[in-house]
Protein backbone atom coordinates (compact mmCIF):
# COMPACT_ATOMS: atom_id res chain seq x y z
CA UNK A 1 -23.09 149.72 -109.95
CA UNK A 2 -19.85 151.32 -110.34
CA UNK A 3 -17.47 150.06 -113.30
CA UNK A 4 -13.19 150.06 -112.04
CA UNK A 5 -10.66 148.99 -114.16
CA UNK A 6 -8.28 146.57 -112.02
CA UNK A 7 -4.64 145.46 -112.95
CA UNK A 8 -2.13 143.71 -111.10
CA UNK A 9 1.22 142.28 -111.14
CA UNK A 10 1.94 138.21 -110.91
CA UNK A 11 5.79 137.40 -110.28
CA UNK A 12 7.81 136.34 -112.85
CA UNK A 13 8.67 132.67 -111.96
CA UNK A 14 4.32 132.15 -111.57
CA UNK A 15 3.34 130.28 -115.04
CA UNK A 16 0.78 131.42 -117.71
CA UNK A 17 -1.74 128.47 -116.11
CA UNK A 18 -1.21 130.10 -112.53
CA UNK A 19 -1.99 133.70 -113.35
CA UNK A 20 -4.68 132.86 -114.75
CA UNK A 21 -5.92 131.08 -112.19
CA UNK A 22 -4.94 134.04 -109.66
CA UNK A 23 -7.61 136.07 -112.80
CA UNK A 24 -10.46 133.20 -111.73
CA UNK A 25 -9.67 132.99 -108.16
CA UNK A 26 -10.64 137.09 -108.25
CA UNK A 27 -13.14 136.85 -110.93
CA UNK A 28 -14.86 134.55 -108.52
CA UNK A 29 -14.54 136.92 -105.58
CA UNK A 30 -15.91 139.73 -107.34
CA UNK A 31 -19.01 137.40 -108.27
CA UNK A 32 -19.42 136.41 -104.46
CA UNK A 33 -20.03 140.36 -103.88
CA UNK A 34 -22.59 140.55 -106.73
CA UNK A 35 -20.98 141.99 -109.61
CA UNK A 36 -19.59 140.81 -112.89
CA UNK A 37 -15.87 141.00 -114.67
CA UNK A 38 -17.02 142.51 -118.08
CA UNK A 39 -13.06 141.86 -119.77
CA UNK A 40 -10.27 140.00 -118.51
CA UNK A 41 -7.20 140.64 -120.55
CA UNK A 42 -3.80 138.81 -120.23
CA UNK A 43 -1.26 141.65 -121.55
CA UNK A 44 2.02 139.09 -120.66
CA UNK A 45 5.33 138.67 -118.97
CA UNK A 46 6.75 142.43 -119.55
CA UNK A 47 10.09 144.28 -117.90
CA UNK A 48 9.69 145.98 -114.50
CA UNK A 49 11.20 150.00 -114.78
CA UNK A 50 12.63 148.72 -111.10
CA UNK A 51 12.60 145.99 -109.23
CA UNK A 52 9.49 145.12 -107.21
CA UNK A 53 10.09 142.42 -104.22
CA UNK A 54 13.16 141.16 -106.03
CA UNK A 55 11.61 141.15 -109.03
CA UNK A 56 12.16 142.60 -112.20
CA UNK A 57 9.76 141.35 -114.76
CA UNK A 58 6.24 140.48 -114.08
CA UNK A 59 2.94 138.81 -115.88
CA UNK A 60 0.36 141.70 -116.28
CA UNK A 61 -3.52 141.11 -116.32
CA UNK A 62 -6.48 143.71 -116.35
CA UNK A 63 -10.31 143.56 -114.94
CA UNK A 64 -12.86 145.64 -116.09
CA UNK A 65 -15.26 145.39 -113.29
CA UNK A 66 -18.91 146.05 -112.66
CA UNK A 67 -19.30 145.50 -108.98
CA UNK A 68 -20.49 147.68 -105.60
CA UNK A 69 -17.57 148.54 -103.67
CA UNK A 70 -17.06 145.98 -101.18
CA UNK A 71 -16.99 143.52 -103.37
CA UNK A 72 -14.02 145.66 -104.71
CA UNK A 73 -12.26 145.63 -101.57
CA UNK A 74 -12.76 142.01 -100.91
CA UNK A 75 -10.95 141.30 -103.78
CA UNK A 76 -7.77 143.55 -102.84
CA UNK A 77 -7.85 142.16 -99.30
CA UNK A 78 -7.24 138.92 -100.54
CA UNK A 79 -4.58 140.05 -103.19
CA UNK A 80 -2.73 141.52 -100.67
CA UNK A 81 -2.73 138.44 -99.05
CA UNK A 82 -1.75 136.26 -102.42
CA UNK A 83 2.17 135.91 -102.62
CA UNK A 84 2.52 135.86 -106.04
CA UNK A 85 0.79 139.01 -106.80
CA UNK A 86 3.35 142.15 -106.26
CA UNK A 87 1.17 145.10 -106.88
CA UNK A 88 -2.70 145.53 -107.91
CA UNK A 89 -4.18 149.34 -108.47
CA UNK A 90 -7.67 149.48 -109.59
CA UNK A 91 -9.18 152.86 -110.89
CA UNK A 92 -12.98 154.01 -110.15
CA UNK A 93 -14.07 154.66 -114.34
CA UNK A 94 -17.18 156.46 -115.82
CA UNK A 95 -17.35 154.00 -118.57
CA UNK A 96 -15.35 150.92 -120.08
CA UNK A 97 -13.54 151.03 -123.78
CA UNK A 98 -15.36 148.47 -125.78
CA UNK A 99 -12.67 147.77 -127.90
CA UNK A 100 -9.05 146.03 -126.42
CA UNK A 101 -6.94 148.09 -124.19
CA UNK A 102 -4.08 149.72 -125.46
CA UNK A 103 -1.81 147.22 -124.38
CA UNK A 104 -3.16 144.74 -125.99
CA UNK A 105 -3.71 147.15 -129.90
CA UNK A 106 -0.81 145.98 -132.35
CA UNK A 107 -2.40 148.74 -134.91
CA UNK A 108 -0.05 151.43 -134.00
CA UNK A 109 2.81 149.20 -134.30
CA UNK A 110 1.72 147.81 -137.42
CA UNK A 111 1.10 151.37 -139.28
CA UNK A 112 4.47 152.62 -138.23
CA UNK A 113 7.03 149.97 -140.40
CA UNK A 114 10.60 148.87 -138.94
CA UNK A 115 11.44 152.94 -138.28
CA UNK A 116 8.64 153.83 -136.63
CA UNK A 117 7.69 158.18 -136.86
CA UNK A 118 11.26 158.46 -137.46
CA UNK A 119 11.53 158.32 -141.32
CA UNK A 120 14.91 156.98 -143.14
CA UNK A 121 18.15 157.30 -141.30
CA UNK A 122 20.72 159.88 -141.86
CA UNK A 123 20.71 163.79 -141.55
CA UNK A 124 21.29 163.68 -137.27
CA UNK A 125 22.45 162.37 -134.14
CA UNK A 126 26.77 161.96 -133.22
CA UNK A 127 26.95 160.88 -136.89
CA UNK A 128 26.55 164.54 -138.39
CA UNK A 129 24.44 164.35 -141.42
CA UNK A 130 26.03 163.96 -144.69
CA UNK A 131 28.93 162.26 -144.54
CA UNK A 132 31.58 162.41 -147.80
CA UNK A 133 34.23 160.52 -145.82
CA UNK A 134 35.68 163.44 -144.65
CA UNK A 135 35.86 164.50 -141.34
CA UNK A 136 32.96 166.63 -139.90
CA UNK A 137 35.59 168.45 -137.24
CA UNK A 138 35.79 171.66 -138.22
CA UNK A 139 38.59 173.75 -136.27
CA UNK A 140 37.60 176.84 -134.20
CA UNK A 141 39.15 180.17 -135.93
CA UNK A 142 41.84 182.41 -133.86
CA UNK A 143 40.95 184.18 -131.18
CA UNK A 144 41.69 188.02 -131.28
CA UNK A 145 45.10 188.96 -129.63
CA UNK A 146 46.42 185.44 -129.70
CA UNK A 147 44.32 184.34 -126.62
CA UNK A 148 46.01 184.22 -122.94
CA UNK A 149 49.13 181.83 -123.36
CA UNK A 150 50.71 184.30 -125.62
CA UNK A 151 52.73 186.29 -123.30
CA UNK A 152 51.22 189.47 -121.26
CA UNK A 153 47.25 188.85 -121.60
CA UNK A 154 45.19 191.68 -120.46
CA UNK A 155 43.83 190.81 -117.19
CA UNK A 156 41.08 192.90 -116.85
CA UNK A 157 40.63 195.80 -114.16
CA UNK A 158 42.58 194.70 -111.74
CA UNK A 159 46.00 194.01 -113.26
CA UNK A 160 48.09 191.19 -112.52
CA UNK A 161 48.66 189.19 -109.14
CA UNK A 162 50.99 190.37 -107.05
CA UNK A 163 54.50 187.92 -106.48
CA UNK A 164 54.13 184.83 -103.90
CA UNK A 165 56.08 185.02 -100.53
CA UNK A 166 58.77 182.56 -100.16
CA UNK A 167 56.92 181.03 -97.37
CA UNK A 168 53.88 178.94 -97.87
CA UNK A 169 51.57 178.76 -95.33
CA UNK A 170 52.83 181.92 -93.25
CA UNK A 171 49.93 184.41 -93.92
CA UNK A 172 50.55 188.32 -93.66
């Protein structure tokens, strides 16, 4: 049978209990069509990048399924019919990780410290890097031939503008 990996989104006001209830409701769905959910995982109540129906966190869940495919799209019919789920996207895979998703791996987070890859701070950003007090503003040295508010600036090949009429508007 094929093996998918299935997440979906519960809203945010739905409780622990009833998301994972919505997981056994389609757990049960997928066992009607004669396959099996090999890993359930509850990854949490996380931040939406943009609201979703109104919503802008939701509670995040993954299936690893080994079902045929109709069983598969029973299970979508019926989440698009669930209210509380707000989006679902499940991915045809040639095999399933045997260890916990990478949602779900603290490892990475653990190796890195308080800093993360980014080392001690100091040496960039708006700050500058070292800093004796002093001011980091360094002023810009003088432009050759005083620049173009001192007086009669070359203009380049054309010369300088002829004098405005008197008259505004009036062309000619």
């Amino acid at each position: 049978m094929p093996l998918y990996e299935h997440v979906f989104l519960a809203r945010q006001d739905v409780s622990n209990q009833q998301v994972e209830t919505l997981t056994k409701e389609m757990t049960d769905a997928i066992a009607e069509g004669g396959g099996k959910v090999i890993k359930s995982e509850y990854w949490g109540l996380k931040g939406l990048a943009y609201k979703i129906k109104k919503n802008r966190k939701a509670h995040f869940s993954l299936l690893n399924i080994d079902a045929p495919a109709a069983a598969v799209a029973e299970m979508e019919r019926r989440m698009s019919i669930q209210p509380d789920i707000l989006r679902f996207l499940t991915i045809k895979v040639d095999q399933h990780e045997a260890e916990p998703s990478v949602m779900m791996r603290k490892q990475d987070r653990d190796e890195r410290g308080d800093r993360g890859d980014r080392g001690p701070r100091g040496g960039g950003g708006f700050r500058g890097g070292d800093r004796d007090g002093g001011s980091t503003f360094r002023s810009r040295p003088p432009r050759e031939g005083g620049g173009f508010r001192d007086g009669d600036a070359p203009r380049g090949p054309r010369g300088p503008r002829p004098p405005r009429s008197d008259n505004p508007g009036s062309e000619g």
